[in-house]
Protein backbone atom coordinates (compact mmCIF):
# COMPACT_ATOMS: atom_id res chain seq x y z
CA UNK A 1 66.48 126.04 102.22
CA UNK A 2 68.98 125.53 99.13
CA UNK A 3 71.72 127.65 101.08
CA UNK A 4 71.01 125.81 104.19
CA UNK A 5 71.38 122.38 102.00
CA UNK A 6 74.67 123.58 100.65
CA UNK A 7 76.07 124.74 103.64
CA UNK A 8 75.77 121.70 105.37
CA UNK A 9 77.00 119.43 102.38
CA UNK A 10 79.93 121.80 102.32
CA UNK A 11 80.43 121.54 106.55
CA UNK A 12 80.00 117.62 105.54
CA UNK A 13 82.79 117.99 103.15
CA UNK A 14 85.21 119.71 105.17
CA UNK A 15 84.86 117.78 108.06
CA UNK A 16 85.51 114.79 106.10
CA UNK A 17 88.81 116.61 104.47
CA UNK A 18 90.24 116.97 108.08
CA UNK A 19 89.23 113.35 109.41
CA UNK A 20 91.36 111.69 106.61
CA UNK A 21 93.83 109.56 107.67
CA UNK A 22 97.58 110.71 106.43
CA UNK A 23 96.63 114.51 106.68
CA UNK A 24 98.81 116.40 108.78
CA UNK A 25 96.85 119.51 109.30
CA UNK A 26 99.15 121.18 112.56
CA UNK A 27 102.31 123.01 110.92
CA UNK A 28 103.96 120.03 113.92
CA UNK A 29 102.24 117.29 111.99
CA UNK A 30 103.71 118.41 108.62
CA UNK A 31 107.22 118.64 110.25
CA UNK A 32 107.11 115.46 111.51
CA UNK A 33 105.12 113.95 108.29
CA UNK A 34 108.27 115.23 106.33
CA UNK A 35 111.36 114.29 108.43
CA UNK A 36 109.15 110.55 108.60
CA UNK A 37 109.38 110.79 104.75
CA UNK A 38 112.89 112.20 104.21
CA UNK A 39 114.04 109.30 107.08
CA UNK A 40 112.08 106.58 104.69
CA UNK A 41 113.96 108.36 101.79
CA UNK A 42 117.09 107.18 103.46
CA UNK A 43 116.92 103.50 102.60
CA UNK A 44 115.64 104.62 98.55
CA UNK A 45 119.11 106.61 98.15
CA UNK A 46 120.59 103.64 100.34
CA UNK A 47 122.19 106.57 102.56
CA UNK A 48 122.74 105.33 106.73
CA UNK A 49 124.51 108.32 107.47
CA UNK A 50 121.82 110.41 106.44
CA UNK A 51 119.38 107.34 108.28
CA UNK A 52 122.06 107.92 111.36
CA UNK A 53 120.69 111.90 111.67
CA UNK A 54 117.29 110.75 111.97
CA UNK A 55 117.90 108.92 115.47
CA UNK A 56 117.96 109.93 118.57
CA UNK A 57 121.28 109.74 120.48
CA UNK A 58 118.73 107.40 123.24
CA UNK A 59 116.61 105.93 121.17
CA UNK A 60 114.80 102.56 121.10
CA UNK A 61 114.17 100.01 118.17
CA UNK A 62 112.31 96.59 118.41
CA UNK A 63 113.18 94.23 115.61
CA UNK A 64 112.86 90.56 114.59
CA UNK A 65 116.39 89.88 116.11
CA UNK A 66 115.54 91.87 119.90
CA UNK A 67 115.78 95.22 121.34
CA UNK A 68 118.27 97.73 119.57
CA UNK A 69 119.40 100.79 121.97
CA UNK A 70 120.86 103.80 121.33
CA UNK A 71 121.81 105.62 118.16
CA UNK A 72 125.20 103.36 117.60
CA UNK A 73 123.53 100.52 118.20
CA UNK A 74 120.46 101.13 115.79
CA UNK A 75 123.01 102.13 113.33
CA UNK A 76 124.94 99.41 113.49
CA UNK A 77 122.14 96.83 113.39
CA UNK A 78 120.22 98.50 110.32
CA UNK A 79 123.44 98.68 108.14
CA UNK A 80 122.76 95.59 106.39
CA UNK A 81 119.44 96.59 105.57
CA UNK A 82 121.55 100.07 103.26
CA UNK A 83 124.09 97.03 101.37
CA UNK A 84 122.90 96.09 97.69
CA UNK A 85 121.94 98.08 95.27
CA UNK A 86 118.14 97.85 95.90
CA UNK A 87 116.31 98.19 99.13
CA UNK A 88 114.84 94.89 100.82
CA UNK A 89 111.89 97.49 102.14
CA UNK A 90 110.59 100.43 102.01
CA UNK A 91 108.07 102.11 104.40
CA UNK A 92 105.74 105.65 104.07
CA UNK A 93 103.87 108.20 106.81
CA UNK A 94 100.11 107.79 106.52
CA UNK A 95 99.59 109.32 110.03
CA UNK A 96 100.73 111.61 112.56
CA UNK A 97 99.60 112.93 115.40
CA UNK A 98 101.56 115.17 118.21
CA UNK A 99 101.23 116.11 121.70
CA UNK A 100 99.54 119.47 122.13
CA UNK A 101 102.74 120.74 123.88
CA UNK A 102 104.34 119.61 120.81
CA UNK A 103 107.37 117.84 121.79
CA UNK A 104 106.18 114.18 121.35
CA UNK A 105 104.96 112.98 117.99
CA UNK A 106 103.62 109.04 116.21
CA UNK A 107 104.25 108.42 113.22
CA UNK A 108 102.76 104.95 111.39
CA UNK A 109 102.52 103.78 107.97
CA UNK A 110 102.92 100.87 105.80
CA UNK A 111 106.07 98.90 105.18
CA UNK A 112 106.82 97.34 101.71
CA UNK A 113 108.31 94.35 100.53
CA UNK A 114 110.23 95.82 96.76
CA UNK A 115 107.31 94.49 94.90
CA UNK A 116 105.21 97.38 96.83
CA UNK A 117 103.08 94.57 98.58
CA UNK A 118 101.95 95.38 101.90
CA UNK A 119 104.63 93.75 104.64
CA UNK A 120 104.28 95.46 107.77
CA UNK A 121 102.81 98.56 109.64
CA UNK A 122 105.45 100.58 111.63
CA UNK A 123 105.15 103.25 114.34
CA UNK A 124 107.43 105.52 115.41
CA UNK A 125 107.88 107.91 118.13
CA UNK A 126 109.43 111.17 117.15
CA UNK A 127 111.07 113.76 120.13
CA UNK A 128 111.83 117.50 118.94
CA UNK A 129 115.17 117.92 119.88
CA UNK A 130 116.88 121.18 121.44
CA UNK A 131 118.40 121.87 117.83
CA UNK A 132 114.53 121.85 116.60
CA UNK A 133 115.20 118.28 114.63
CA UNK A 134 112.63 116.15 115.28
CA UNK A 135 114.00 112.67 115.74
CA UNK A 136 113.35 108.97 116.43
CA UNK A 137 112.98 107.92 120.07
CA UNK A 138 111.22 104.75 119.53
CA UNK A 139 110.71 102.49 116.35
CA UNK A 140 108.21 99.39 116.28
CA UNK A 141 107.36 97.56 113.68
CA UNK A 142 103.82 94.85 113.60
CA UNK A 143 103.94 92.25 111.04
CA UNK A 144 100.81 92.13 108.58
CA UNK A 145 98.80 89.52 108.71
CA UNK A 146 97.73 86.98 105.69
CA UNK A 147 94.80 88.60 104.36
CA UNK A 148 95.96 92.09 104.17
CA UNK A 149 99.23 90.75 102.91
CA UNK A 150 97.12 89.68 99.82
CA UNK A 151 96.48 93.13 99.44
């Protein structure tokens, strides 16, 4: 009975391990986990070219001031956001999940105000590219509301 009991709290245990949120368990997940955290590491080091890399040639981003299309475009419109010495934001990957034919991937996460408080929740849509980059296809961004802003 004691084995039984402890090989059910363990089953318990891992099945909890693999249902948290932000885990990227698929060797896919982790890719596109990291190139959503070295893309977020663009505005830190204040770096749009590197940001620039991140987007696809097509892509799509909704923002406060409309629709943003194609990589130019994007690039163009987020520039003021890489000017000053600190960022006015800063965002993270808490999950991803990808298509089983693994060319499709969501990313979402918090955004942050420079005080770390809790701003925004984005989602992105991430396409694995012929040179085996994955990339941003679409970006959307959902304002917080009030109580989890006091967060």
């Amino acid at each position: 009975m004691h084995t039984c009991r402890s090989s059910l709290i363990a089953l318990v245990i891992a099945l909890t391990t693999l249902a948290s949120p932000g885990r990227a368990e698929s060797p896919l997940a982790r890719g596109v986990f990291e190139a959503e955290s070295l893309f977020a590491r663009t505005m830190a080091d204040r770096d749009v070219k590197t940001f620039a890399s991140f987007v696809a040639v097509d892509a799509v981003f909704f923002g406060g001031r409309g629709v943003l299309r194609g990589k130019a475009a994007i690039v163009e419109g987020w520039k003021p956001f890489f000017e000053g010495v600190e960022p006015p934001f800063s965002w993270k990957p808490e999950q991803v999940e990808v298509l089983d034919s693994g060319k499709l991937a969501h990313s979402s996460g918090p955004v942050l105000d420079p005080t770390g408080r809790r701003i925004a929740t984005f989602n992105s849509v991430w396409r694995l590219e012929r040179d085996g980059r994955w990339r941003v296809v679409f970006d959307k961004g959902c304002a917080v509301c009030d109580s989890l802003r006091a967060q």
